[in-house]
PDB file of N, CA and C in Angstrom:
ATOM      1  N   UNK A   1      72.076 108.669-107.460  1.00  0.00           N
ATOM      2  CA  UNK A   1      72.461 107.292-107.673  1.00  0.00           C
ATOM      3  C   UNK A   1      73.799 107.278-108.393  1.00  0.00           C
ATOM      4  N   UNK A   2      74.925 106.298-108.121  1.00  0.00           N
ATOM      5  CA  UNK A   2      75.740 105.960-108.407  1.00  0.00           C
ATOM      6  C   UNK A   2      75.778 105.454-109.301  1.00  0.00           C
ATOM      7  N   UNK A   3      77.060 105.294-110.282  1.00  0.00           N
ATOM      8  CA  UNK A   3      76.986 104.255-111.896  1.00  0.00           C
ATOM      9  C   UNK A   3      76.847 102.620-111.428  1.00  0.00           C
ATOM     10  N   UNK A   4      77.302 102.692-110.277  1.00  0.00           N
ATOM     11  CA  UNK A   4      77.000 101.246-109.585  1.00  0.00           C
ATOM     12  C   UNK A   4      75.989 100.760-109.037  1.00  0.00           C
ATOM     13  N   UNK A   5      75.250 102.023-108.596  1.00  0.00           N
ATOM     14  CA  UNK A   5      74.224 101.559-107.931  1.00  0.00           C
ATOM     15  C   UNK A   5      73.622 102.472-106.741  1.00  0.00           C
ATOM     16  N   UNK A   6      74.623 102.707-106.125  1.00  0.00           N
ATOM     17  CA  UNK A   6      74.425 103.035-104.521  1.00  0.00           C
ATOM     18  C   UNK A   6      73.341 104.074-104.342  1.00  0.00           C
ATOM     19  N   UNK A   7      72.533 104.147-103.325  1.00  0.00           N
ATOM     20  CA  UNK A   7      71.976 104.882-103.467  1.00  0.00           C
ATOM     21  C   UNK A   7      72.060 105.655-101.544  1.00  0.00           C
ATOM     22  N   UNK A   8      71.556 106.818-101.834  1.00  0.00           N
ATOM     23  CA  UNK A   8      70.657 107.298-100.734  1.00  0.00           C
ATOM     24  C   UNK A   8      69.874 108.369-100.950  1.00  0.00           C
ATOM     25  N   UNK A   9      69.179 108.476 -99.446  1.00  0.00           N
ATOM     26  CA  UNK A   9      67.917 109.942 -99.137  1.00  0.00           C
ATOM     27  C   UNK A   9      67.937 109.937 -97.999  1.00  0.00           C
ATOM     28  N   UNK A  10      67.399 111.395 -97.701  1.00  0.00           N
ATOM     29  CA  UNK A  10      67.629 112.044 -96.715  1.00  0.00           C
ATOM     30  C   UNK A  10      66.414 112.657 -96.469  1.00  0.00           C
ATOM     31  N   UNK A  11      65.045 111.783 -95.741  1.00  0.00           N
ATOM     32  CA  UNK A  11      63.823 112.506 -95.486  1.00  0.00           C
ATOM     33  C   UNK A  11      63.077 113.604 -94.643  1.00  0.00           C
ATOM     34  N   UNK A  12      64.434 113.777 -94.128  1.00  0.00           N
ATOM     35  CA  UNK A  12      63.956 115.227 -93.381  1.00  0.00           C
ATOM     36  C   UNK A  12      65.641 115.887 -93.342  1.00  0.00           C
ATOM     37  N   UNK A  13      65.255 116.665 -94.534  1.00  0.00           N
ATOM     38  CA  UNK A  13      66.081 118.286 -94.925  1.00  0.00           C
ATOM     39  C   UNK A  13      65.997 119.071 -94.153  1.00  0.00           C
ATOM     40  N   UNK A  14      67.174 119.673 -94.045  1.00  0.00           N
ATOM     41  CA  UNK A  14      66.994 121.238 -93.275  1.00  0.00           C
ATOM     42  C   UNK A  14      66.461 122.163 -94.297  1.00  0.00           C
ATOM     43  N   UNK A  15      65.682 123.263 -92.955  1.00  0.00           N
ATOM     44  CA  UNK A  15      65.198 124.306 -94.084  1.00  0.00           C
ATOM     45  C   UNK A  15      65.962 125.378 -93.530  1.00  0.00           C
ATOM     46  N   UNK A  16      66.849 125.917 -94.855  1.00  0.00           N
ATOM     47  CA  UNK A  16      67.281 126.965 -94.795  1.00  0.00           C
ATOM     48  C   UNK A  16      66.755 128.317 -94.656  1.00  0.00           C
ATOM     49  N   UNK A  17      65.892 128.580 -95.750  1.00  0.00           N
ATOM     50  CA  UNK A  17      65.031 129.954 -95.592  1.00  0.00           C
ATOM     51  C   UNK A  17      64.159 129.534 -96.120  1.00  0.00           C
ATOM     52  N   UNK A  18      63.371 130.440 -97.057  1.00  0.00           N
ATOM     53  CA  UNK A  18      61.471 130.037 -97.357  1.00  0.00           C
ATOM     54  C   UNK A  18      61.761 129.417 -99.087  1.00  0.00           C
ATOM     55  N   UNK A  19      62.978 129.446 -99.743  1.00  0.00           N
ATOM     56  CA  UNK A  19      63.098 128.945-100.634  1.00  0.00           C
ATOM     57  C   UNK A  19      64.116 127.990-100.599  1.00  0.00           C
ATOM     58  N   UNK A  20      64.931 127.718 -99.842  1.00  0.00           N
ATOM     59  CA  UNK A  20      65.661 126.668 -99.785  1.00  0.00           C
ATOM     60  C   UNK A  20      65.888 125.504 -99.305  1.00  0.00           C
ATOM     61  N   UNK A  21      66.146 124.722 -99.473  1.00  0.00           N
ATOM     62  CA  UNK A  21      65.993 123.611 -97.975  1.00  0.00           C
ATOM     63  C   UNK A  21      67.489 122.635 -98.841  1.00  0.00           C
ATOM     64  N   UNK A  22      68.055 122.266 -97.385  1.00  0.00           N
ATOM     65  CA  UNK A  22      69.064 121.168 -97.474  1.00  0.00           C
ATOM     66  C   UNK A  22      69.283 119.412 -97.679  1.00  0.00           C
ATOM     67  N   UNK A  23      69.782 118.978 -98.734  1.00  0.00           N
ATOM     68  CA  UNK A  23      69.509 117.685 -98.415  1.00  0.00           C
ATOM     69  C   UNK A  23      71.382 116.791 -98.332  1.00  0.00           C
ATOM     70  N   UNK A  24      71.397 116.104 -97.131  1.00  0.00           N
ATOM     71  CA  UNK A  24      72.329 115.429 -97.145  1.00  0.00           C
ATOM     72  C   UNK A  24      72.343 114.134 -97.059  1.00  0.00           C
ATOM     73  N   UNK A  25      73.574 113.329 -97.652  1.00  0.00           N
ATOM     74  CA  UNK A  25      73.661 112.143 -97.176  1.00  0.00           C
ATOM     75  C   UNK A  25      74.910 111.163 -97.676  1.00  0.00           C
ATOM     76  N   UNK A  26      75.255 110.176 -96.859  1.00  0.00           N
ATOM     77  CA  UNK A  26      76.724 109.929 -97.023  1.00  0.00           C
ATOM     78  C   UNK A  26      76.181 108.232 -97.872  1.00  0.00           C
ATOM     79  N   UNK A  27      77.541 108.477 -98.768  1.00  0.00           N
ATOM     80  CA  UNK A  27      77.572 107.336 -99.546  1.00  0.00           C
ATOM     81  C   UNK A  27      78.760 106.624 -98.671  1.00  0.00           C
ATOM     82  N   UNK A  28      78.636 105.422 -99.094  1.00  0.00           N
ATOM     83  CA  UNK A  28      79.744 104.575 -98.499  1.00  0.00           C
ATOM     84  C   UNK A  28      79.789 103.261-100.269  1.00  0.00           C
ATOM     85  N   UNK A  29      81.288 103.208-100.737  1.00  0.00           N
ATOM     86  CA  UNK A  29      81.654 102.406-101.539  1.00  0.00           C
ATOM     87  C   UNK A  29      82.020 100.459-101.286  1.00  0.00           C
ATOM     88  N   UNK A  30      81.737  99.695-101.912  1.00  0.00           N
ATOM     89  CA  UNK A  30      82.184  98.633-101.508  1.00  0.00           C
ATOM     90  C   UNK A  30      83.278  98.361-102.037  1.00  0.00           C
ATOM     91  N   UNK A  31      84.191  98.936-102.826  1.00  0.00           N
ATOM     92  CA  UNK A  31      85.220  98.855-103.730  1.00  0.00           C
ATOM     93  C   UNK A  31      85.677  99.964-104.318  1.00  0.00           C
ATOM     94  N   UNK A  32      87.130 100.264-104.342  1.00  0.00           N
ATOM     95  CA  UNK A  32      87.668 101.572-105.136  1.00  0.00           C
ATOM     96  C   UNK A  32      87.535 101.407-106.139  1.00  0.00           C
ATOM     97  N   UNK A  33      87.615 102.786-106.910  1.00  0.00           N
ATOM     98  CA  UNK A  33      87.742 102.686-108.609  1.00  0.00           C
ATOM     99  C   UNK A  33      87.225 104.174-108.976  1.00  0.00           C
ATOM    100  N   UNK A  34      86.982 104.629-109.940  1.00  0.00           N
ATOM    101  CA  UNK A  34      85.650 105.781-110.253  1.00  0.00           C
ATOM    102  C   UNK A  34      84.332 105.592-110.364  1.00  0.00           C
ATOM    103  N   UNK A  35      83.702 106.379-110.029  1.00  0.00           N
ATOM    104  CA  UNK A  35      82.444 106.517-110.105  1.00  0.00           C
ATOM    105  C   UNK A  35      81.677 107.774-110.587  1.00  0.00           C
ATOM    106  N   UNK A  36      80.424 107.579-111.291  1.00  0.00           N
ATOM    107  CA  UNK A  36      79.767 109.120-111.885  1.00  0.00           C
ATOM    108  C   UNK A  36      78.960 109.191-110.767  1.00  0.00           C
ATOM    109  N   UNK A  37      78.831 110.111-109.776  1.00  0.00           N
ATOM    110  CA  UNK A  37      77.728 110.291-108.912  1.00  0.00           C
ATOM    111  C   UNK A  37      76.363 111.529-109.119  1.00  0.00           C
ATOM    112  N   UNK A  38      75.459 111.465-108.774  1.00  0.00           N
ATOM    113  CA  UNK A  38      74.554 112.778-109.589  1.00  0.00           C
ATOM    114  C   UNK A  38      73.616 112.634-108.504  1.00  0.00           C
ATOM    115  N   UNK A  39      72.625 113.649-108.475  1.00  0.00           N
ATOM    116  CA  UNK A  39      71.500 113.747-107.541  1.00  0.00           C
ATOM    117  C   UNK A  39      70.229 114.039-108.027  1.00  0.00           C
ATOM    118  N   UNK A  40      69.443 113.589-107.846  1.00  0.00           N
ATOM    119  CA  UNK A  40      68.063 113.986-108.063  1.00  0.00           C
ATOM    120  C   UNK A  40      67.116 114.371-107.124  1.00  0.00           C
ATOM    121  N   UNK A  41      65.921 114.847-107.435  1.00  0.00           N
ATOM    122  CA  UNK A  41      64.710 115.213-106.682  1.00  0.00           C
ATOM    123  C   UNK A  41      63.179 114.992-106.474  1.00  0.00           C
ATOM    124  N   UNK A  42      62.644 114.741-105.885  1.00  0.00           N
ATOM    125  CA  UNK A  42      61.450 114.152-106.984  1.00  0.00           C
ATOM    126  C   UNK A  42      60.228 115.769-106.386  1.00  0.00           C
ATOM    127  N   UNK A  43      59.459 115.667-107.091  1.00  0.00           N
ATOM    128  CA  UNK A  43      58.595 117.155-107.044  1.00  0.00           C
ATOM    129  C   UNK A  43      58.042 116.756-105.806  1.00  0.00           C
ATOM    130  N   UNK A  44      57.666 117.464-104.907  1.00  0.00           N
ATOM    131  CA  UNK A  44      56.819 117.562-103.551  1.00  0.00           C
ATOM    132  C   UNK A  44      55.508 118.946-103.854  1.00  0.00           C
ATOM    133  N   UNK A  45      54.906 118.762-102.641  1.00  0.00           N
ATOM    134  CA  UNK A  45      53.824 119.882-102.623  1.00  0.00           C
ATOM    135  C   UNK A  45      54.201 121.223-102.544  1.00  0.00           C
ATOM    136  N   UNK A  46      55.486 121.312-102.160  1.00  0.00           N
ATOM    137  CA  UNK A  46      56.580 122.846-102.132  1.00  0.00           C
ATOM    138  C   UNK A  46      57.306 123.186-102.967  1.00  0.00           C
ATOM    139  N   UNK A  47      57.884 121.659-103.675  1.00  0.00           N
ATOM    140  CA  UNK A  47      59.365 121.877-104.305  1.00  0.00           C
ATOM    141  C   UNK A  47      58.993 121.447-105.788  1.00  0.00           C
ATOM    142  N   UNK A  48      60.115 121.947-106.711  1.00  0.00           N
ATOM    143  CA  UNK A  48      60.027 121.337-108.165  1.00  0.00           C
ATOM    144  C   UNK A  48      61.035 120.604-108.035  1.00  0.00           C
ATOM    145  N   UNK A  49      61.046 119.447-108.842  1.00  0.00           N
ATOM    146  CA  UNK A  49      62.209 118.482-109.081  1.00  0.00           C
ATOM    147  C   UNK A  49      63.016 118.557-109.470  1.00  0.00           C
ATOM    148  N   UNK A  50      63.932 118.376-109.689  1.00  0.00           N
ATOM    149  CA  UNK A  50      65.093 119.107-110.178  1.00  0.00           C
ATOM    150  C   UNK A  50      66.678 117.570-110.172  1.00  0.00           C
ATOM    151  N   UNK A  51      67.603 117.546-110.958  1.00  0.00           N
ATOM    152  CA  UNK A  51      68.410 116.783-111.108  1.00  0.00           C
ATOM    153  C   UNK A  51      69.896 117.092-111.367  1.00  0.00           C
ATOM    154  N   UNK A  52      70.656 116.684-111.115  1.00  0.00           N
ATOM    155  CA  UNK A  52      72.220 116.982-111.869  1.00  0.00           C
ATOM    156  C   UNK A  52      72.784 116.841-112.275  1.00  0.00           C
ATOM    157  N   UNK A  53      74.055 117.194-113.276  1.00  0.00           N
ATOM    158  CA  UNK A  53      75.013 115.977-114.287  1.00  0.00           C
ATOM    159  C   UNK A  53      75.289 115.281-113.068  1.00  0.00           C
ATOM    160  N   UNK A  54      76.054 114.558-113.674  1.00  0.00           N
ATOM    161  CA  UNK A  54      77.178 113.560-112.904  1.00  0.00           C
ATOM    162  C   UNK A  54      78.424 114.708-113.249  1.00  0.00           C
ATOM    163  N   UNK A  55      78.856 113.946-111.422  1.00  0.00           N
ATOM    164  CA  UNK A  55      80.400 114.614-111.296  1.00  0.00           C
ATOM    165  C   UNK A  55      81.260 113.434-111.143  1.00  0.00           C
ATOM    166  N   UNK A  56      82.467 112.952-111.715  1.00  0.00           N
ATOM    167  CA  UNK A  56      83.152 111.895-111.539  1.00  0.00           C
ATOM    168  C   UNK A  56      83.558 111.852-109.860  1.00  0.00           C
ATOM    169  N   UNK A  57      84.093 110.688-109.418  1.00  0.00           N
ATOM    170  CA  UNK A  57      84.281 110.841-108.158  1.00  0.00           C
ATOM    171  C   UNK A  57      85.694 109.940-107.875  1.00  0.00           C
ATOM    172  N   UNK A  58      86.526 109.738-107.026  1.00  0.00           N
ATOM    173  CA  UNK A  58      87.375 108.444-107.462  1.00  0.00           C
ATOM    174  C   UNK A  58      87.401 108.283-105.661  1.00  0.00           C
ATOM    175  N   UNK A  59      87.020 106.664-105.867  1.00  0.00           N
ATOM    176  CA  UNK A  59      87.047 106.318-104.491  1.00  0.00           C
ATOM    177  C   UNK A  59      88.670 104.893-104.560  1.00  0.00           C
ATOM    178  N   UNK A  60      88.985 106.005-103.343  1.00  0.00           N
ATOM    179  CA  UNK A  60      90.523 105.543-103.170  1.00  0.00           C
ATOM    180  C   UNK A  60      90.794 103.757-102.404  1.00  0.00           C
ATOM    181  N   UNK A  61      91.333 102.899-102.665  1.00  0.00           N
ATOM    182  CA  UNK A  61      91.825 101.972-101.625  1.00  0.00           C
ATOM    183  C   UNK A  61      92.086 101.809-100.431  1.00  0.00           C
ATOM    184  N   UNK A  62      91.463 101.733 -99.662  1.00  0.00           N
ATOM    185  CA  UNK A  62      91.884 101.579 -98.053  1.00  0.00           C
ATOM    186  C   UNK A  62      93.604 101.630 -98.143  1.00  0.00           C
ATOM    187  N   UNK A  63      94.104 102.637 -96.908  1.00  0.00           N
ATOM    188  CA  UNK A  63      95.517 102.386 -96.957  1.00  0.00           C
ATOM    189  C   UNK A  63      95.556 101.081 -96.372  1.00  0.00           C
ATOM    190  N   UNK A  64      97.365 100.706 -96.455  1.00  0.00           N
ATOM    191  CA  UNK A  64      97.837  99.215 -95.899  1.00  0.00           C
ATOM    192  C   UNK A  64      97.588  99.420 -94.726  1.00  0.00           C
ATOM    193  N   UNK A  65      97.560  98.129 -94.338  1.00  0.00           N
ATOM    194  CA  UNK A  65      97.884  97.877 -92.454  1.00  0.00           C
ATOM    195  C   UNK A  65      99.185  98.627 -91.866  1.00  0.00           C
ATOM    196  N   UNK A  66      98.965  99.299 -91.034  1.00  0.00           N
ATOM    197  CA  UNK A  66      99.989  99.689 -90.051  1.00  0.00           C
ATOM    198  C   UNK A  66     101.215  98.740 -90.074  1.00  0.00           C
ATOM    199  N   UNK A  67     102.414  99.213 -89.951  1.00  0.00           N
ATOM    200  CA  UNK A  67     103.433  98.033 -89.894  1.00  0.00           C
ATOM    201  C   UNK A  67     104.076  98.556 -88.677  1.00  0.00           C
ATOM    202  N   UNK A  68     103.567  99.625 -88.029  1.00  0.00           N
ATOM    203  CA  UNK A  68     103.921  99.444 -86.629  1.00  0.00           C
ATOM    204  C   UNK A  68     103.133 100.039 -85.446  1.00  0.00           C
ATOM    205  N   UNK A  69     103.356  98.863 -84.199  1.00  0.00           N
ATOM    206  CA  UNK A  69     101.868  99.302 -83.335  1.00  0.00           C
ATOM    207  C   UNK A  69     102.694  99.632 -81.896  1.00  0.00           C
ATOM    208  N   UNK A  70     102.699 100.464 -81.137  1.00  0.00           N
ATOM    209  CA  UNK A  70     102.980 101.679 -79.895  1.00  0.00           C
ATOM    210  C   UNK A  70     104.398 101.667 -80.709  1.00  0.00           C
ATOM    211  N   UNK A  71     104.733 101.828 -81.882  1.00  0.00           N
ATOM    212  CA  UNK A  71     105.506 102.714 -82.302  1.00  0.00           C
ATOM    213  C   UNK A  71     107.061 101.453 -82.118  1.00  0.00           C
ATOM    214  N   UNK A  72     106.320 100.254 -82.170  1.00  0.00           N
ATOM    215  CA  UNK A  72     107.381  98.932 -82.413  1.00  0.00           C
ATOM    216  C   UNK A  72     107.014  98.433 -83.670  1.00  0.00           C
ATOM    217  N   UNK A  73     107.304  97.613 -84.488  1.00  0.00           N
ATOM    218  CA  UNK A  73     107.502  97.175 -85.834  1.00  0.00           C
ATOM    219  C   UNK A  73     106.788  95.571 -85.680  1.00  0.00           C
ATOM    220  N   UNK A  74     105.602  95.171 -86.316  1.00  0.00           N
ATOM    221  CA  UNK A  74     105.246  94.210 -85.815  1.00  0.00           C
ATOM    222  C   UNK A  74     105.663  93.248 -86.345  1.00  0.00           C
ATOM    223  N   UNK A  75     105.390  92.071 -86.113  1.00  0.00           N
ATOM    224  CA  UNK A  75     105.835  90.812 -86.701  1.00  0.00           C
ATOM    225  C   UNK A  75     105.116  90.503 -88.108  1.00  0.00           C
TER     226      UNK A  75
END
Protein backbone atom coordinates (compact mmCIF):
# COMPACT_ATOMS: atom_id res chain seq x y z
CA UNK A 1 0.00 0.00 0.00
CA UNK A 2 0.85 3.39 -0.91
CA UNK A 3 1.10 6.62 1.56
CA UNK A 4 -1.95 7.53 -0.49
CA UNK A 5 -3.62 4.75 -0.63
CA UNK A 6 -3.27 2.71 -3.72
CA UNK A 7 -3.36 -0.52 -3.48
CA UNK A 8 -2.87 -3.94 -5.26
CA UNK A 9 -2.62 -8.06 -5.36
CA UNK A 10 -1.76 -10.44 -7.34
CA UNK A 11 -3.72 -13.88 -6.62
CA UNK A 12 -2.05 -16.21 -8.53
CA UNK A 13 1.96 -15.93 -8.16
CA UNK A 14 4.35 -17.66 -10.04
CA UNK A 15 6.11 -20.45 -8.46
CA UNK A 16 9.54 -20.28 -8.81
CA UNK A 17 10.98 -23.34 -7.03
CA UNK A 18 9.67 -25.23 -3.79
CA UNK A 19 10.56 -22.17 -1.68
CA UNK A 20 9.83 -19.33 -3.65
CA UNK A 21 7.04 -17.98 -5.41
CA UNK A 22 6.55 -14.55 -7.32
CA UNK A 23 4.24 -11.81 -6.71
CA UNK A 24 3.55 -8.96 -9.18
CA UNK A 25 1.61 -6.05 -9.79
CA UNK A 26 1.40 -2.63 -11.39
CA UNK A 27 0.45 0.48 -9.58
CA UNK A 28 -0.92 3.25 -11.54
CA UNK A 29 -0.82 7.06 -9.78
CA UNK A 30 -3.59 9.66 -10.07
CA UNK A 31 -1.20 12.53 -9.55
CA UNK A 32 2.66 13.18 -9.46
CA UNK A 33 4.57 13.91 -6.43
CA UNK A 34 6.42 11.22 -3.98
CA UNK A 35 5.29 8.46 -2.59
CA UNK A 36 6.47 5.70 0.26
CA UNK A 37 5.52 2.42 -1.39
CA UNK A 38 6.05 -1.04 0.72
CA UNK A 39 4.65 -4.56 0.37
CA UNK A 40 3.19 -6.94 2.45
CA UNK A 41 2.04 -10.57 2.83
CA UNK A 42 -0.44 -12.13 4.63
CA UNK A 43 0.49 -15.91 6.05
CA UNK A 44 -1.08 -18.74 3.82
CA UNK A 45 -1.04 -22.60 4.43
CA UNK A 46 2.65 -22.59 2.70
CA UNK A 47 3.94 -19.22 3.29
CA UNK A 48 4.92 -16.95 6.38
CA UNK A 49 4.02 -13.36 6.14
CA UNK A 50 6.34 -11.27 5.74
CA UNK A 51 6.47 -7.18 4.98
CA UNK A 52 8.84 -4.31 3.85
CA UNK A 53 10.17 -0.81 4.65
CA UNK A 54 8.97 1.62 2.40
CA UNK A 55 11.06 2.66 -0.54
CA UNK A 56 10.39 6.32 -1.64
CA UNK A 57 9.19 6.45 -5.16
CA UNK A 58 8.69 9.79 -7.24
CA UNK A 59 5.98 9.68 -9.71
CA UNK A 60 6.81 12.10 -12.53
CA UNK A 61 4.19 14.54 -14.52
CA UNK A 62 2.91 13.45 -17.69
CA UNK A 63 5.16 15.12 -20.38
CA UNK A 64 3.53 18.24 -22.42
CA UNK A 65 1.52 17.75 -25.48
CA UNK A 66 3.41 17.24 -28.59
CA UNK A 67 3.84 20.60 -30.36
CA UNK A 68 4.32 18.86 -33.46
CA UNK A 69 2.22 16.23 -35.39
CA UNK A 70 3.76 14.29 -38.94
CA UNK A 71 6.58 16.38 -38.01
CA UNK A 72 4.55 20.00 -38.82
CA UNK A 73 4.16 22.43 -35.87
CA UNK A 74 0.58 22.59 -34.83
CA UNK A 75 -1.60 25.36 -34.34
Amino acid sequence: MTATGETCSNSTPAVVDTLTIEFACDLSFASSGTRDVSASFADSSSHHGSSSTALSHTVNPPPPPEIFANGFEQP
